[in-house]
C-alpha atoms as a PDB file:
ATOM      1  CA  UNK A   1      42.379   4.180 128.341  1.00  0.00           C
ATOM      2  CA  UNK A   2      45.571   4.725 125.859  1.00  0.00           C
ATOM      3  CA  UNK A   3      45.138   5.029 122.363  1.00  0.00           C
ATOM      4  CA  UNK A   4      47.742   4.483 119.512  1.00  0.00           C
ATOM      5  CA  UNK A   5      47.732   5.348 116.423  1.00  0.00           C
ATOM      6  CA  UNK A   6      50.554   4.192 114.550  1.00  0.00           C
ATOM      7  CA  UNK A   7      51.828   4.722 110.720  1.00  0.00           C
ATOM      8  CA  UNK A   8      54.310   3.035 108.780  1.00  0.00           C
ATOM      9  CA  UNK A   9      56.268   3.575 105.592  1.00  0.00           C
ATOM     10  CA  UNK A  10      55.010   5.713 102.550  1.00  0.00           C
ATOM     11  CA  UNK A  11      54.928   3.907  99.209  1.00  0.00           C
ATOM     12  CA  UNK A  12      55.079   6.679  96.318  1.00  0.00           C
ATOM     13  CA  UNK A  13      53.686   4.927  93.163  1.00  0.00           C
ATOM     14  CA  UNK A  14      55.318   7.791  90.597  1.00  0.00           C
ATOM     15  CA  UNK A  15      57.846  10.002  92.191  1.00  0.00           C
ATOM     16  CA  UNK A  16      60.138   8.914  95.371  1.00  0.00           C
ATOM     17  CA  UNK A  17      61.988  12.769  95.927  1.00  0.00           C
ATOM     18  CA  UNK A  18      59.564  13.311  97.948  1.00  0.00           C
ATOM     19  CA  UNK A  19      59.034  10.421 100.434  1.00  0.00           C
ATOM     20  CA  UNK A  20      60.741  11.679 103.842  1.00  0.00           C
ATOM     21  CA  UNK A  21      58.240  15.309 103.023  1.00  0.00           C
ATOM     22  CA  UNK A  22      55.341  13.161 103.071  1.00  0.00           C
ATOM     23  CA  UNK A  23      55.766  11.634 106.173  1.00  0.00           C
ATOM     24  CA  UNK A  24      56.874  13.871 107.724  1.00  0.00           C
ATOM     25  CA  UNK A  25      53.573  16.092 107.013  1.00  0.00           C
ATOM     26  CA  UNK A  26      51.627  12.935 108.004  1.00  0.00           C
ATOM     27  CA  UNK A  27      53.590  12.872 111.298  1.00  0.00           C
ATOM     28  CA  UNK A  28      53.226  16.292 111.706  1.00  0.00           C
ATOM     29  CA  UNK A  29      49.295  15.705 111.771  1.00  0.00           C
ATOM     30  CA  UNK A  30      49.073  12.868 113.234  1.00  0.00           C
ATOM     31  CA  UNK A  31      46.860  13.934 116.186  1.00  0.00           C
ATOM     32  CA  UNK A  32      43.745  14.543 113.675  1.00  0.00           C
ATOM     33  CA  UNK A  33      44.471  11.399 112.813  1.00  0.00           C
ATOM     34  CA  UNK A  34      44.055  10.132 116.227  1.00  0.00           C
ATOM     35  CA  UNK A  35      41.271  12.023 116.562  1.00  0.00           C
ATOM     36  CA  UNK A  36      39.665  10.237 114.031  1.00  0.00           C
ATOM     37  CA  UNK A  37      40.443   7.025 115.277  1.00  0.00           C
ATOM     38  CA  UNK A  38      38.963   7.990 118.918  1.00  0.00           C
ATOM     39  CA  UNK A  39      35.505   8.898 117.252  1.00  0.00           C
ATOM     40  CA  UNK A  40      35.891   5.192 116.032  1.00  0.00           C
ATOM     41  CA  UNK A  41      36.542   3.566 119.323  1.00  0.00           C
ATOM     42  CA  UNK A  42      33.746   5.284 121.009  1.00  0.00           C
ATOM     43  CA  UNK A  43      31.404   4.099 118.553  1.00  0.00           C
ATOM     44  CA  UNK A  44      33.013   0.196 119.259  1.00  0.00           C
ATOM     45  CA  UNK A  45      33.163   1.115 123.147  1.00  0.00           C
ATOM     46  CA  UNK A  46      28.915   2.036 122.917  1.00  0.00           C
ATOM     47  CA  UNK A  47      28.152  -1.161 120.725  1.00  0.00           C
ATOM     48  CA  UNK A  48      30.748  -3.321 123.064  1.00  0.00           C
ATOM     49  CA  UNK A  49      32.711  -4.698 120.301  1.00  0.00           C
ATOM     50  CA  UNK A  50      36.383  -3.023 120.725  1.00  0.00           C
ATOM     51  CA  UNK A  51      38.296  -6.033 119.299  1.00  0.00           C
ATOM     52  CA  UNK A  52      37.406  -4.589 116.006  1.00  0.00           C
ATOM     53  CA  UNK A  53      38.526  -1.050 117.345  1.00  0.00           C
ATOM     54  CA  UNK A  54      42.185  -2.714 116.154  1.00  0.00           C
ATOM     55  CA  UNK A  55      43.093  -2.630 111.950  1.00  0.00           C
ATOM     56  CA  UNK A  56      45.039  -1.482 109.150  1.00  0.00           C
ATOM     57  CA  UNK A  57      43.810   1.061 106.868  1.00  0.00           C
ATOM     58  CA  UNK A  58      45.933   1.455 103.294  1.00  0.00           C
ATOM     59  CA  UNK A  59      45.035   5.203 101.780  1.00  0.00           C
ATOM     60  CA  UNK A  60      46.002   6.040  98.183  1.00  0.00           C
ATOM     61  CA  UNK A  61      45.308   9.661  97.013  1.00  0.00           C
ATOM     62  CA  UNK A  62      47.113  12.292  94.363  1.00  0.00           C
ATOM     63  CA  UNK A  63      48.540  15.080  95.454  1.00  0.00           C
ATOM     64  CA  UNK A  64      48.561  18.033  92.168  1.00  0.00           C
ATOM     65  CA  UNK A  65      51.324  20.545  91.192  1.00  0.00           C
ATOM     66  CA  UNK A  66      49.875  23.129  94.092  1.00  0.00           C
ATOM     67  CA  UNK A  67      50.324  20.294  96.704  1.00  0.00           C
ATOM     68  CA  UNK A  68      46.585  19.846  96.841  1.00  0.00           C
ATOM     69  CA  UNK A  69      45.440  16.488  97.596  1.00  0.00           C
ATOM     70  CA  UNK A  70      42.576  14.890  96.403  1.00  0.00           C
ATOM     71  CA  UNK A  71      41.004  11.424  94.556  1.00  0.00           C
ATOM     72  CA  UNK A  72      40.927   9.372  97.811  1.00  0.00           C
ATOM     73  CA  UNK A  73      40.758   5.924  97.954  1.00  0.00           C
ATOM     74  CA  UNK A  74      40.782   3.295 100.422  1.00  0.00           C
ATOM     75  CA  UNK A  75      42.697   0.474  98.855  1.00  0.00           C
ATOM     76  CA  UNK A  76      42.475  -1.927 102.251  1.00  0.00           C
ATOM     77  CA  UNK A  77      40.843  -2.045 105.398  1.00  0.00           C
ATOM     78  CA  UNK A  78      40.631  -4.046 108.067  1.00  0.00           C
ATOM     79  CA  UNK A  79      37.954  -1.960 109.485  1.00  0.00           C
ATOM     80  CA  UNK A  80      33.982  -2.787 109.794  1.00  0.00           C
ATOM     81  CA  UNK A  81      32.649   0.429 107.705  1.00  0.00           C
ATOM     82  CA  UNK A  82      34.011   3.827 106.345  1.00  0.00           C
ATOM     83  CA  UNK A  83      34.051   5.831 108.992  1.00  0.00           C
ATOM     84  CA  UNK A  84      38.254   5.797 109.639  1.00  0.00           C
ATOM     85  CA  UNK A  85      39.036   6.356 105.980  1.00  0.00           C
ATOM     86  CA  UNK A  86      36.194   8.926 105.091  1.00  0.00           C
ATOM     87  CA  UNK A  87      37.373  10.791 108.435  1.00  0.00           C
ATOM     88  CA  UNK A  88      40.854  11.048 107.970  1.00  0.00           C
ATOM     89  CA  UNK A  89      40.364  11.938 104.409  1.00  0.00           C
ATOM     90  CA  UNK A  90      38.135  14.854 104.823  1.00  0.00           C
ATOM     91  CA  UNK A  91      41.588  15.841 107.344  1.00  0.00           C
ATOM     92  CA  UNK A  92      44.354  15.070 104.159  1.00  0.00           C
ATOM     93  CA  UNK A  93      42.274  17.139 101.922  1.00  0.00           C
ATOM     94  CA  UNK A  94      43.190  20.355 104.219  1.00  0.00           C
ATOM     95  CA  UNK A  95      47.191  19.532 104.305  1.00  0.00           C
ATOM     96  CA  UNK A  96      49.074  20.976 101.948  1.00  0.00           C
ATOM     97  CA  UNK A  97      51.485  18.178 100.479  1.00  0.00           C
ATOM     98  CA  UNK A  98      55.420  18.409  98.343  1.00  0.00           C
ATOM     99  CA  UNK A  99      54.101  19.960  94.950  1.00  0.00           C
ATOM    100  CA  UNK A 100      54.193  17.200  92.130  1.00  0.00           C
ATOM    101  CA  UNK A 101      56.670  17.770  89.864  1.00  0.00           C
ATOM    102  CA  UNK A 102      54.278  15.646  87.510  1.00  0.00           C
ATOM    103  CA  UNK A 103      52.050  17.790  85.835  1.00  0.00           C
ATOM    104  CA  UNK A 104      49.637  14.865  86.020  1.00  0.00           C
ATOM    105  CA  UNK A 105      49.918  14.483  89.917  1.00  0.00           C
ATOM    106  CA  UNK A 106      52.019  12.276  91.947  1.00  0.00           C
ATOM    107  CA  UNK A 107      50.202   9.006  93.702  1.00  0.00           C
ATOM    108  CA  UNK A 108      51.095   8.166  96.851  1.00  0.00           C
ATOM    109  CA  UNK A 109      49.695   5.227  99.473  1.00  0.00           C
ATOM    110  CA  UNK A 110      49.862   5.098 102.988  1.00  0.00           C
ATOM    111  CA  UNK A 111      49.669   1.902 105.315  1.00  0.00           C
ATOM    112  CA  UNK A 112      47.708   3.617 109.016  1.00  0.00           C
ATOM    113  CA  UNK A 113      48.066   0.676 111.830  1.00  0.00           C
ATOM    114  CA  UNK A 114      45.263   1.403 114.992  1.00  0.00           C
ATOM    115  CA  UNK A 115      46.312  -0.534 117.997  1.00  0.00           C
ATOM    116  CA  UNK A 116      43.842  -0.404 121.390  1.00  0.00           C
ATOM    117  CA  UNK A 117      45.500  -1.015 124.533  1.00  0.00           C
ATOM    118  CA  UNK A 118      43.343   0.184 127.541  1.00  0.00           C
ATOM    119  CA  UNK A 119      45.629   1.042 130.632  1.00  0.00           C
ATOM    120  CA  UNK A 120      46.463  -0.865 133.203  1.00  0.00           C
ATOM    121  CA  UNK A 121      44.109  -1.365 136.432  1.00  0.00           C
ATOM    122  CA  UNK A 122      46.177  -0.717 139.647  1.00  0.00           C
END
């Protein structure tokens, strides 16, 4: 079985320096992401319902002046419950992010795609 987890763009909502930094830490952890999303698809594989093991899941959160993320929110999700977004939130909260040069915190989103392609019988 091959599992892909796949991220696109960063949409910063007050400050853009720090865009590239962002994803960049996201890419950077992107296996705990994965991880998360495999705890998913064994759930889906057990109940025998893997086509919605596929989604999009939009994360907005605020990163402070010390780089310390927190307010998490799942703006969209194409995903059956909360398990994804509560997962890989409790994962974000541990990163340390670009310092906001906003003494009120810098907002960023994040679009997370989840793909499921099993492999290939030979």
């Amino acid at each position: 079985m091959k599992l892909l987890a796949i991220w696109m763009g960063v949409g910063v909502l007050i400050s853009a320096s720090t865009t590239s930094d962002v994803r960049e830490l996201i890419s950077s952890n992107m296996e705990q992401v994965q991880a998360c999303y495999e705890d998913y698809l064994k759930e889906k594989k057990q109940d025998g319902d893997l086509a919605a093991a596929k989604g999009k899941l939009t994360i907005s959160w605020l990163t402070n002046t010390k780089g310390e993320a927190s307010d998490f929110k799942e703006l969209k999700s194409s995903f059956d419950d909360k398990y994804v977004f509560s997962c890989i939130a409790a994962k974000m909260i541990t990163w340390k992010f670009p310092p906001s040069t906003n003494k009120k915190g810098t907002i960023y989103r994040f679009p997370f795609v989840f793909n499921y392609k099993s492999k290939p019988t030979k």
